[in-house]
Protein backbone atom coordinates (compact mmCIF):
# COMPACT_ATOMS: atom_id res chain seq x y z
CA UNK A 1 51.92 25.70 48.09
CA UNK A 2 51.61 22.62 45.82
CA UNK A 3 50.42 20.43 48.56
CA UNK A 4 47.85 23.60 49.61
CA UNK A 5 46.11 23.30 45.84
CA UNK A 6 45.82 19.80 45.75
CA UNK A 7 43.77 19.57 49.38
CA UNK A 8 41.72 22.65 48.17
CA UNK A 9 41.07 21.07 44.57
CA UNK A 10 40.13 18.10 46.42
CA UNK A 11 37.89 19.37 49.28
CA UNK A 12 35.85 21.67 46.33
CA UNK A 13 35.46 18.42 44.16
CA UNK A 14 33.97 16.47 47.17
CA UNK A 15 31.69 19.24 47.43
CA UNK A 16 30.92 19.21 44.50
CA UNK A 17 30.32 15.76 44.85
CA UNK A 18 28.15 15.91 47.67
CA UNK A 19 26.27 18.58 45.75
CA UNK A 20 25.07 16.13 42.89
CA UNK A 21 24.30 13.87 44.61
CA UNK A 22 21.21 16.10 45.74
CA UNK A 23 19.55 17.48 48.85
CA UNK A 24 17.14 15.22 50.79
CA UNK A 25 13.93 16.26 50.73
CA UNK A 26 12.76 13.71 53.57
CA UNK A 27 10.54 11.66 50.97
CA UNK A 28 11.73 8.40 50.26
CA UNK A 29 11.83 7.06 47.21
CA UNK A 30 9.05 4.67 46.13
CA UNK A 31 10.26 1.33 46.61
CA UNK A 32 10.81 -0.65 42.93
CA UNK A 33 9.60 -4.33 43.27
CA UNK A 34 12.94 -6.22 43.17
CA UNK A 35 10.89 -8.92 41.51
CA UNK A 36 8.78 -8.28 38.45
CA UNK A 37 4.90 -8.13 38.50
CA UNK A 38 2.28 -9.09 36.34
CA UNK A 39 0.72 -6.19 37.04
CA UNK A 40 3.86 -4.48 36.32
CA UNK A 41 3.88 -5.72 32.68
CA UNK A 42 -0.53 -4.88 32.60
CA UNK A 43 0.62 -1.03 33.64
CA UNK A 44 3.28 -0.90 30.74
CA UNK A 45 1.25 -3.00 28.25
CA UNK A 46 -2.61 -2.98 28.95
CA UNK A 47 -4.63 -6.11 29.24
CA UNK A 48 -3.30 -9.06 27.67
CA UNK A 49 -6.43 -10.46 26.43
CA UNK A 50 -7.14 -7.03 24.65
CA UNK A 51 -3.80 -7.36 23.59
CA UNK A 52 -4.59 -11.01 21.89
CA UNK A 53 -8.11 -9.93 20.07
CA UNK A 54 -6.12 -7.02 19.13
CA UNK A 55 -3.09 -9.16 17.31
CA UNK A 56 -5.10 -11.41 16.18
CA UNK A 57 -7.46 -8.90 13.93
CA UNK A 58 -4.38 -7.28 13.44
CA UNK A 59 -2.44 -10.63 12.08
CA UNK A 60 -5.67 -11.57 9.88
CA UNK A 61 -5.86 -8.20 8.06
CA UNK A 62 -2.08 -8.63 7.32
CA UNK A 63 -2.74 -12.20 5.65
CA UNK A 64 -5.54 -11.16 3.75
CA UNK A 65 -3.32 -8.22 2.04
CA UNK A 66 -0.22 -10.42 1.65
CA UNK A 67 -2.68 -13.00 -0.04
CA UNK A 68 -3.80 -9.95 -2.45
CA UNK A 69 -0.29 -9.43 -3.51
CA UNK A 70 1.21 -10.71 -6.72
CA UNK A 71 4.82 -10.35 -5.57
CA UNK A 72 6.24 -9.15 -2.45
CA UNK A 73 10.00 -9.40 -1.52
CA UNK A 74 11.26 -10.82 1.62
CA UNK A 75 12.39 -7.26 2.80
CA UNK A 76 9.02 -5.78 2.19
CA UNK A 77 7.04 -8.79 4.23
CA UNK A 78 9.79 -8.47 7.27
CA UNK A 79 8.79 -4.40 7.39
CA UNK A 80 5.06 -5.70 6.70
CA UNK A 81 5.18 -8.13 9.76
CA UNK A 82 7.07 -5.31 11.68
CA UNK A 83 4.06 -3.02 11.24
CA UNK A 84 1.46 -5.95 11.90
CA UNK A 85 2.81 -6.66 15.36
CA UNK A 86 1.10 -4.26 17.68
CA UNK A 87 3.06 -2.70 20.73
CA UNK A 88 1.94 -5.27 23.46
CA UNK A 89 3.48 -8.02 21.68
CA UNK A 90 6.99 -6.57 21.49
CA UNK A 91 9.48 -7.68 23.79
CA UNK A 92 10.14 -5.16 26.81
CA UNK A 93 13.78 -5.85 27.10
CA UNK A 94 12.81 -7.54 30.73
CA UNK A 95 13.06 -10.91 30.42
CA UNK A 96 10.64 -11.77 33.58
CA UNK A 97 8.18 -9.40 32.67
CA UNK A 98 7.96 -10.37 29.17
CA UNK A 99 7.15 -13.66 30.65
CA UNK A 100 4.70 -12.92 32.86
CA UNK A 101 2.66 -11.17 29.85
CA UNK A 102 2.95 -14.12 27.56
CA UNK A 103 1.96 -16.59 30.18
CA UNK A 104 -1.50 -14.21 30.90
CA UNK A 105 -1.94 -13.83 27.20
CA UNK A 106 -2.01 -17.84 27.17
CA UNK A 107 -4.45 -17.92 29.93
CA UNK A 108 -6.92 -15.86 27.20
CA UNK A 109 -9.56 -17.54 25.18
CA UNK A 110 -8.69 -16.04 21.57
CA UNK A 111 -5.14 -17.10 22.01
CA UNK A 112 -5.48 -20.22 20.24
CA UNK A 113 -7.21 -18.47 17.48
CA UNK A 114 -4.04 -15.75 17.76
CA UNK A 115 -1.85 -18.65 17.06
CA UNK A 116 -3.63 -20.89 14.19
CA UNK A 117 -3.88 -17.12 12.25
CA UNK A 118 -0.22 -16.86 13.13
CA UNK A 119 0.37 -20.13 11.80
CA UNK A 120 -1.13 -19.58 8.28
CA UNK A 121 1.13 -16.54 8.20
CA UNK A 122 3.93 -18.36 8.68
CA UNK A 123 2.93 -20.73 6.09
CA UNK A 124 2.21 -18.09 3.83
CA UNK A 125 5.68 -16.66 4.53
CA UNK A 126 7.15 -19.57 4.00
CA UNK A 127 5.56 -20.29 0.47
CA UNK A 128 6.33 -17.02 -0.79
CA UNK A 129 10.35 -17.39 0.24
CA UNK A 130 10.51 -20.90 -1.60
CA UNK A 131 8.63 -19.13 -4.63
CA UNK A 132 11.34 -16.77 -4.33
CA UNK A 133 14.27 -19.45 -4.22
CA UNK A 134 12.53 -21.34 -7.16
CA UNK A 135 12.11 -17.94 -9.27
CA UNK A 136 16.03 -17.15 -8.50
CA UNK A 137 17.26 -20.94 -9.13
CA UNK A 138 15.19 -20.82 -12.62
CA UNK A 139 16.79 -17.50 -13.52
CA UNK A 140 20.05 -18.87 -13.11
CA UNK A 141 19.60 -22.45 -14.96
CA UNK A 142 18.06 -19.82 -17.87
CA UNK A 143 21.13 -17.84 -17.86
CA UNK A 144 23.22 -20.77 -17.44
CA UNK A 145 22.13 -22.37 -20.30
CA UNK A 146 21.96 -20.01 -22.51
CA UNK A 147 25.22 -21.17 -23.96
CA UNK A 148 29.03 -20.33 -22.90
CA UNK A 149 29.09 -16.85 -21.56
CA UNK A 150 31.32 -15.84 -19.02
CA UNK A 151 30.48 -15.13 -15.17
CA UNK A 152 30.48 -11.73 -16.05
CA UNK A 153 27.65 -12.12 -18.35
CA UNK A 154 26.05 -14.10 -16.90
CA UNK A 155 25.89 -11.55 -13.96
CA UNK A 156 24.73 -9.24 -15.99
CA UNK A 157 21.77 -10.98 -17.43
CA UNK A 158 20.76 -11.74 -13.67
CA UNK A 159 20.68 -8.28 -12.78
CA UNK A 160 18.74 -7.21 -15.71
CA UNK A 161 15.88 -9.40 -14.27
């Protein structure tokens, strides 16, 4: 009787099986290119000199309103830059088609501008975080030598600031 469960457990779970794996309809399936396409990475991302004018408007608008603010911390400029970046510049998680995209991109003519208004974002960025490191180093000599407090206190007067 055992032996008479099993099989029958077994024969309705390859059914089952066979069941999932679904009916064929006679269509085949459309054939994905083993190797990625640059048209491939167009169809998911659009054109990638649109995609170039587009970041680089988009980069220039972001260093004109980081160059308006006073003080910015390095959290708020990494969400900043996050927004910037449009959608055609984000990596795909496919290495080849990501690639492919960038290559085109380099083959446009406002790429060079893309990257010089890059470039004075970087440099921009960069400033800012060594006006940062100089701000926290001075805040720490001040509280340093403001005579023979414990780390506690001194702690305490950093976090005030």
């Amino acid at each position: 009787m055992r032996a008479f469960l099993t099989l029958a457990l077994a024969i309705v779970a390859m059914m089952c099986l066979l069941e999932s794996c679904g009916e064929s309809t006679g269509e085949a399936a459309p054939a994905v290119p083993a190797v990625p396409t640059l048209e491939q990475a167009i169809a998911e991302r659009g054109d990638p000199c649109d995609c170039v004018t587009e970041n680089k408007e988009s980069a220039a608008a972001f260093l004109e309103g980081m160059k308006s603010m006073d003080e910015v911390s390095t959290a708020e400029l990494n969400v900043l830059i996050s927004e910037a970046v449009l959608p055609c510049m984000q990596p795909s998680g496919n290495r080849e088609l990501d690639r492919l995209y960038t290559q085109a991109m380099g083959g446009c003519m406002e790429f060079i501008n893309l990257t010089e208004v890059m470039n004075e974002v970087k440099e921009e960025v960069l400033a800012r975080a060594q006006k940062g490191m100089d701000s926290a180093k001075d805040k720490v000599k001040e509280a340093v030598v403001d005579g023979k407090q414990s780390a506690s206190d001194v702690l305490d007067k950093l976090m005030e600031n």
